[in-house]
C-alpha atoms as a PDB file:
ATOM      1  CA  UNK A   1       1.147  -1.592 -39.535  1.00  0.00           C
ATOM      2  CA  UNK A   2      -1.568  -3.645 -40.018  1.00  0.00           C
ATOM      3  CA  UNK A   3      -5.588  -2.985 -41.176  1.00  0.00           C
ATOM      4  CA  UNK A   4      -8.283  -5.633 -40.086  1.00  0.00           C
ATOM      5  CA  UNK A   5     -11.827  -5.605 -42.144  1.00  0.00           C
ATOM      6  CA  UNK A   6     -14.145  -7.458 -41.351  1.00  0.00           C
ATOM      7  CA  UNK A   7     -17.995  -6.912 -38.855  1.00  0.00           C
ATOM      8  CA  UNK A   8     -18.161  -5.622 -35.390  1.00  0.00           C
ATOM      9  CA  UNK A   9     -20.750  -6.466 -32.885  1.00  0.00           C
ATOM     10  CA  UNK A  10     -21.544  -5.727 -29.575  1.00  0.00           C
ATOM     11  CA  UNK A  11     -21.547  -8.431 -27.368  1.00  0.00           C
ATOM     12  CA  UNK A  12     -25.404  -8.277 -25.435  1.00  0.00           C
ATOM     13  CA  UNK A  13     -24.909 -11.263 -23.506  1.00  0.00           C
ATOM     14  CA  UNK A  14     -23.667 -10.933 -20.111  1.00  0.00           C
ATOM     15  CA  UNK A  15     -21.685 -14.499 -19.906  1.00  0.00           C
ATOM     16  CA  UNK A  16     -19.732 -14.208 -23.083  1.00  0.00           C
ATOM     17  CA  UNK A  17     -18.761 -10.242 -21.992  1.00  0.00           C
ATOM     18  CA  UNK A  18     -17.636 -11.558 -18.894  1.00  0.00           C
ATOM     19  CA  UNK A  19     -15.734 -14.593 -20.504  1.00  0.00           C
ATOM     20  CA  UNK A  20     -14.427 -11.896 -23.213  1.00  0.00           C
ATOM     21  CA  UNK A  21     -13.049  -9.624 -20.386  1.00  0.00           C
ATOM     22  CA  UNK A  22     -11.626 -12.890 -18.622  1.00  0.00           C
ATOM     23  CA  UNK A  23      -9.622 -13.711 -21.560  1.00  0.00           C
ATOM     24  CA  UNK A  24      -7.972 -10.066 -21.605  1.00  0.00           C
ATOM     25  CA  UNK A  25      -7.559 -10.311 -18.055  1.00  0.00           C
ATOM     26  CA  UNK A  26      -5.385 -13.681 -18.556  1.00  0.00           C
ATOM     27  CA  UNK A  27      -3.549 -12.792 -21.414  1.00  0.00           C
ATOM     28  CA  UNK A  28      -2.336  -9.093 -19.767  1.00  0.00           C
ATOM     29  CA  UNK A  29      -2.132 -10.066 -16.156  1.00  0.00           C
ATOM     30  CA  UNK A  30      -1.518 -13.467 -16.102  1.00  0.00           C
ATOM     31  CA  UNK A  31      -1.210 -14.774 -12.132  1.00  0.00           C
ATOM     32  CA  UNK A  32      -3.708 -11.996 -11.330  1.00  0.00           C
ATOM     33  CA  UNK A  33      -7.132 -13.915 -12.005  1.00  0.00           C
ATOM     34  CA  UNK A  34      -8.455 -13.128  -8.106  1.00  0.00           C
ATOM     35  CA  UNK A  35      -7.474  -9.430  -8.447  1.00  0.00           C
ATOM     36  CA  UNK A  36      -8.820  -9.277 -12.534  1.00  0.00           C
ATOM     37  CA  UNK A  37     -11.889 -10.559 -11.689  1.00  0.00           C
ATOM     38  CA  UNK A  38     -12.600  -7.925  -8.901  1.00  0.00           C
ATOM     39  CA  UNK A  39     -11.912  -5.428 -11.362  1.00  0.00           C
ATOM     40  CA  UNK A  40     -14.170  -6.817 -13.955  1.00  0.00           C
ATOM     41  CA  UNK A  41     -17.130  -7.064 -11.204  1.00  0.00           C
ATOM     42  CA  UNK A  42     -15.852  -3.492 -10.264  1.00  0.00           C
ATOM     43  CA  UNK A  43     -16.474  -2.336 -13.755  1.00  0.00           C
ATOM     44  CA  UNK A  44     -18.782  -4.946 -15.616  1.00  0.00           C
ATOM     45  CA  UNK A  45     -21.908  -2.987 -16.076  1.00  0.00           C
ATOM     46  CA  UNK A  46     -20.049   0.038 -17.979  1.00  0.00           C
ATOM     47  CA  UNK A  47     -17.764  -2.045 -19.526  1.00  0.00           C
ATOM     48  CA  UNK A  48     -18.876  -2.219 -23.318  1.00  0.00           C
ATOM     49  CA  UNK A  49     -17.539  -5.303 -25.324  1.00  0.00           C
ATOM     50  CA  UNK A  50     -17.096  -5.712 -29.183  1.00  0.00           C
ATOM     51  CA  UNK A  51     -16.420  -8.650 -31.018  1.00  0.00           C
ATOM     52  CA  UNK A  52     -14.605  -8.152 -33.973  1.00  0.00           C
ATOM     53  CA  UNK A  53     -14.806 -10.920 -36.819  1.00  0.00           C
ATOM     54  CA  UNK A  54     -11.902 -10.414 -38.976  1.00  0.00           C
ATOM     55  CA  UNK A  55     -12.204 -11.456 -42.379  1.00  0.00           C
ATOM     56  CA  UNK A  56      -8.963  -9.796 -44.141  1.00  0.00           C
ATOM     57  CA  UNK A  57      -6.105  -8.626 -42.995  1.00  0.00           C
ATOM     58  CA  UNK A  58      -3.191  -5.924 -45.045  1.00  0.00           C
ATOM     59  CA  UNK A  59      -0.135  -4.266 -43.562  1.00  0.00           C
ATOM     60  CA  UNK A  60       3.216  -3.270 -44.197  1.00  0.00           C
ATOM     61  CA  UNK A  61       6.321  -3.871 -42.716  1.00  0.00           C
ATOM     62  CA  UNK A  62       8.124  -0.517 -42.412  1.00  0.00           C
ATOM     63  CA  UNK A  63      11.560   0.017 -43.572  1.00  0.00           C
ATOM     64  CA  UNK A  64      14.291   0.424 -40.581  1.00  0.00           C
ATOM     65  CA  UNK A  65      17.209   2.999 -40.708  1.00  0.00           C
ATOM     66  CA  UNK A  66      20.444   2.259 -38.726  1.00  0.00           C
END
């Protein structure tokens, strides 16, 4: 398990939401950029986006039983 700190923000600006969502769109559905993007356009003005600026990271790796 791992625990990020660092700042949140919103993301205001329409062109960097969109790019944000593009980005998740490509990474999770690669191939499917026509389809994504109607989705996003489907979606995009309820669609809330947070940056998240990650400044220190912890975790643990957990102990496996056979």
């Amino acid at each position: 398990s791992i625990i990020a700190f660092g700042q949140a923000e919103i993301v205001e600006d329409a062109d960097r939401r969109r790019h944000g969502l593009q980005q998740l769109a490509h990474k999770y559905c690669p191939g499917l950029d026509n389809e994504a993007n109607k989705e996003i356009d489907s979606a995009f003005e309820r669609t809330c986006v947070i940056e998240l600026r990650i400044e220190h990271l912890t975790g643990k790796k957990g102990l496996e039983t056979a």
